[in-house]
C-alpha atoms as a PDB file:
ATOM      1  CA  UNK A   1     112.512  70.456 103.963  1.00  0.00           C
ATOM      2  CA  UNK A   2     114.964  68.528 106.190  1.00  0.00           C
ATOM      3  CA  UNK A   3     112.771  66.903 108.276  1.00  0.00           C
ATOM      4  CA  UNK A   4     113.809  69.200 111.718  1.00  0.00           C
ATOM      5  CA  UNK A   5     110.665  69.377 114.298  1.00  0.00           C
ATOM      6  CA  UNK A   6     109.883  72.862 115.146  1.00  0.00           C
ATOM      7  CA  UNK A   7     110.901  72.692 118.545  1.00  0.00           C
ATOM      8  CA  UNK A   8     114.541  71.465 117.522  1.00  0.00           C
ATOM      9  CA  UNK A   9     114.835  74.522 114.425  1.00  0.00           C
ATOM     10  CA  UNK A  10     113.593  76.991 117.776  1.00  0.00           C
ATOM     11  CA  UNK A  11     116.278  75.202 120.223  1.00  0.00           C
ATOM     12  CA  UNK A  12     119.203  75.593 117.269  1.00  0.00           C
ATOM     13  CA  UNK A  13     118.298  78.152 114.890  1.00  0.00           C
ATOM     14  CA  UNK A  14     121.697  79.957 115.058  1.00  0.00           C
ATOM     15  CA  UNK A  15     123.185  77.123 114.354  1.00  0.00           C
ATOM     16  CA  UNK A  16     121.172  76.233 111.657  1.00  0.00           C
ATOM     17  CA  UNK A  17     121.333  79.363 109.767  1.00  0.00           C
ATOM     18  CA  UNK A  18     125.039  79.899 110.094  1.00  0.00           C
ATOM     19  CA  UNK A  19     125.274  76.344 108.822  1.00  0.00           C
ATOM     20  CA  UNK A  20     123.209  77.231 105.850  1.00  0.00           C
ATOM     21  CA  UNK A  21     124.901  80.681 105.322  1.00  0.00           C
ATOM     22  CA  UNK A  22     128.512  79.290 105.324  1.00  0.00           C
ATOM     23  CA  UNK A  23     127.520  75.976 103.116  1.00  0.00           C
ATOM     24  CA  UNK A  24     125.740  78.282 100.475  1.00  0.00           C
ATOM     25  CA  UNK A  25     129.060  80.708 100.420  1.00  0.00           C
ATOM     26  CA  UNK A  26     131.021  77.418 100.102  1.00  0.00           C
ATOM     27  CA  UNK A  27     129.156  76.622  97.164  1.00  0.00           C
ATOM     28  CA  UNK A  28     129.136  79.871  95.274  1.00  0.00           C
ATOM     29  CA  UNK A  29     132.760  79.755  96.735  1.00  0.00           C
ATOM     30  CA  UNK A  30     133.729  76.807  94.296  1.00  0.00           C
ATOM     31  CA  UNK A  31     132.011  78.038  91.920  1.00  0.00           C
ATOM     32  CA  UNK A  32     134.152  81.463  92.048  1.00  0.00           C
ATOM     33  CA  UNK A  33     137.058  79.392  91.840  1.00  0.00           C
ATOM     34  CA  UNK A  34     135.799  77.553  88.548  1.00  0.00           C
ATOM     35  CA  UNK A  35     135.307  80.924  87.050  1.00  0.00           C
ATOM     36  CA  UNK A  36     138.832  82.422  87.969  1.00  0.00           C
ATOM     37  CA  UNK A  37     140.282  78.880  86.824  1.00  0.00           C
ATOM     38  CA  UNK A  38     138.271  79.255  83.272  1.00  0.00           C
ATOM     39  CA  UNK A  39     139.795  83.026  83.118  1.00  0.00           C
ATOM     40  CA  UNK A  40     136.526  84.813  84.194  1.00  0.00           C
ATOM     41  CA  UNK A  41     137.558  87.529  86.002  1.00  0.00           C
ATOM     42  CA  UNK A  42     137.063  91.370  86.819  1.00  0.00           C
ATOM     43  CA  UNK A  43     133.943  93.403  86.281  1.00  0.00           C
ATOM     44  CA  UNK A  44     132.505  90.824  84.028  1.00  0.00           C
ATOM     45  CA  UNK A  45     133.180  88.299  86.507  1.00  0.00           C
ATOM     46  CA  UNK A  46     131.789  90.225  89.413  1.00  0.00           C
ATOM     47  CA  UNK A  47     128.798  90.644  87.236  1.00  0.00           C
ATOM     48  CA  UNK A  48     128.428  86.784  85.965  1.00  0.00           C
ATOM     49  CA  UNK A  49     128.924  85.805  89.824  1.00  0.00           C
ATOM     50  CA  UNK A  50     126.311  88.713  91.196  1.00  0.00           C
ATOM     51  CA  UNK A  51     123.707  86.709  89.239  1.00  0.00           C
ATOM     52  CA  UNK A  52     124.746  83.439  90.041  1.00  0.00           C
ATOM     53  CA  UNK A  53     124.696  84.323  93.957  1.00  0.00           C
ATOM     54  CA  UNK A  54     121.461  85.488  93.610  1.00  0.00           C
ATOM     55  CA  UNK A  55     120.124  82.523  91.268  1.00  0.00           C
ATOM     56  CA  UNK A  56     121.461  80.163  94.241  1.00  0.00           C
ATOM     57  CA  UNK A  57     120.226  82.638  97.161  1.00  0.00           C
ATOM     58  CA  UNK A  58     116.579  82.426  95.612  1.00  0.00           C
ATOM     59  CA  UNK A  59     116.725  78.588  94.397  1.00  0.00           C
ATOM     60  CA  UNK A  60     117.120  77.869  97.859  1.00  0.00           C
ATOM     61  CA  UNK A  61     114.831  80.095  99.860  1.00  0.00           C
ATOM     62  CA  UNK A  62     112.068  78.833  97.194  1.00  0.00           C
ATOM     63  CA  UNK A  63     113.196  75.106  97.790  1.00  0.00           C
ATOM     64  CA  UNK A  64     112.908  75.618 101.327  1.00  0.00           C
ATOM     65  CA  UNK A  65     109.754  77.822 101.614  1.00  0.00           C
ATOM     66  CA  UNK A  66     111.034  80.516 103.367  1.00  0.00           C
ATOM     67  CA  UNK A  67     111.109  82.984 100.567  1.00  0.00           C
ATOM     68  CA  UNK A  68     108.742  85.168  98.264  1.00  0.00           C
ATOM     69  CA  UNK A  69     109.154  84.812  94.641  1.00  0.00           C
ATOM     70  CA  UNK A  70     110.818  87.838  93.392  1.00  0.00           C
ATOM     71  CA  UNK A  71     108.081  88.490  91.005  1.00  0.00           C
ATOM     72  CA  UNK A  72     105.413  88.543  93.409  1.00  0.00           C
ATOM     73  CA  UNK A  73     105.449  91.893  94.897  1.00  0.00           C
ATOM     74  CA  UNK A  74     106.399  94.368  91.579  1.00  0.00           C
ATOM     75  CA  UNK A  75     104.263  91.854  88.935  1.00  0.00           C
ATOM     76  CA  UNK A  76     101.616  90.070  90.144  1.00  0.00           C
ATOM     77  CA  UNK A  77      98.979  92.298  92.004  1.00  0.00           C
ATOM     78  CA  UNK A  78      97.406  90.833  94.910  1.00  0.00           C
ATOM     79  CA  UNK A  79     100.400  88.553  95.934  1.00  0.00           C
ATOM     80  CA  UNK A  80     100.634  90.605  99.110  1.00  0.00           C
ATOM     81  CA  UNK A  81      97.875  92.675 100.351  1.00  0.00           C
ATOM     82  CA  UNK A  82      99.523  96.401  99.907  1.00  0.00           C
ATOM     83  CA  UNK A  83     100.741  94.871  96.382  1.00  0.00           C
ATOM     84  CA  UNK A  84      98.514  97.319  94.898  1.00  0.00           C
ATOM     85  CA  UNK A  85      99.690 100.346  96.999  1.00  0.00           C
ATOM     86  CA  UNK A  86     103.284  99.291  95.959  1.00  0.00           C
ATOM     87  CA  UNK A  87     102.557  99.172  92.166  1.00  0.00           C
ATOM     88  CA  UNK A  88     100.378 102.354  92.489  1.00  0.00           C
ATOM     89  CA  UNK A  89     103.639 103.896  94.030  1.00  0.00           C
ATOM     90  CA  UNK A  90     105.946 102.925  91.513  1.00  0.00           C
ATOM     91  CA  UNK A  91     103.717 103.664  88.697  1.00  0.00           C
ATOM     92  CA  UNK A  92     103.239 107.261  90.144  1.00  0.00           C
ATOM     93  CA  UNK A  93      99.226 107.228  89.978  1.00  0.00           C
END
């Protein structure tokens, strides 16, 4: 996504993922902040927050190809191979 060889992302990928880790909490950081400012706080807060963290987390795992959609293992069968095994399990057959 950013251009980095692959022998550059092996040399720094500690760096790389802290820098990713700390600029995403920055973000959902600020947005925190916006909510307190606008008065939404406690459980409801923690609640409206939990799904915009994980609305951020998965935008950018998906915009950088590193993660699965969260659909594709409990949805669609045959996204994985054992995606059938995992359905069968859940459905109790």
């Amino acid at each position: 996504m950013i251009g980095l060889s692959p022998s550059y992302y092996d040399a720094n990928a500690t760096s790389i993922n802290h820098a990713m880790h700390w600029g995403q909490g920055a973000l959902a950081a600020t947005a925190r902040g916006v909510m307190a400012y606008f008065g939404i706080v406690g459980p409801f807060g923690s609640f409206m927050f939990t799904g915009l963290r994980l609305m951020v987390n998965q935008t950018l795992e998906n915009w950088t190809g590193v993660g699965a959609l969260p659909w594709c293992v409990f949805v669609v069968s045959g996204c994985l191979p054992d995606a059938d095994l995992i359905l069968q399990d859940l459905a109790g057959r």
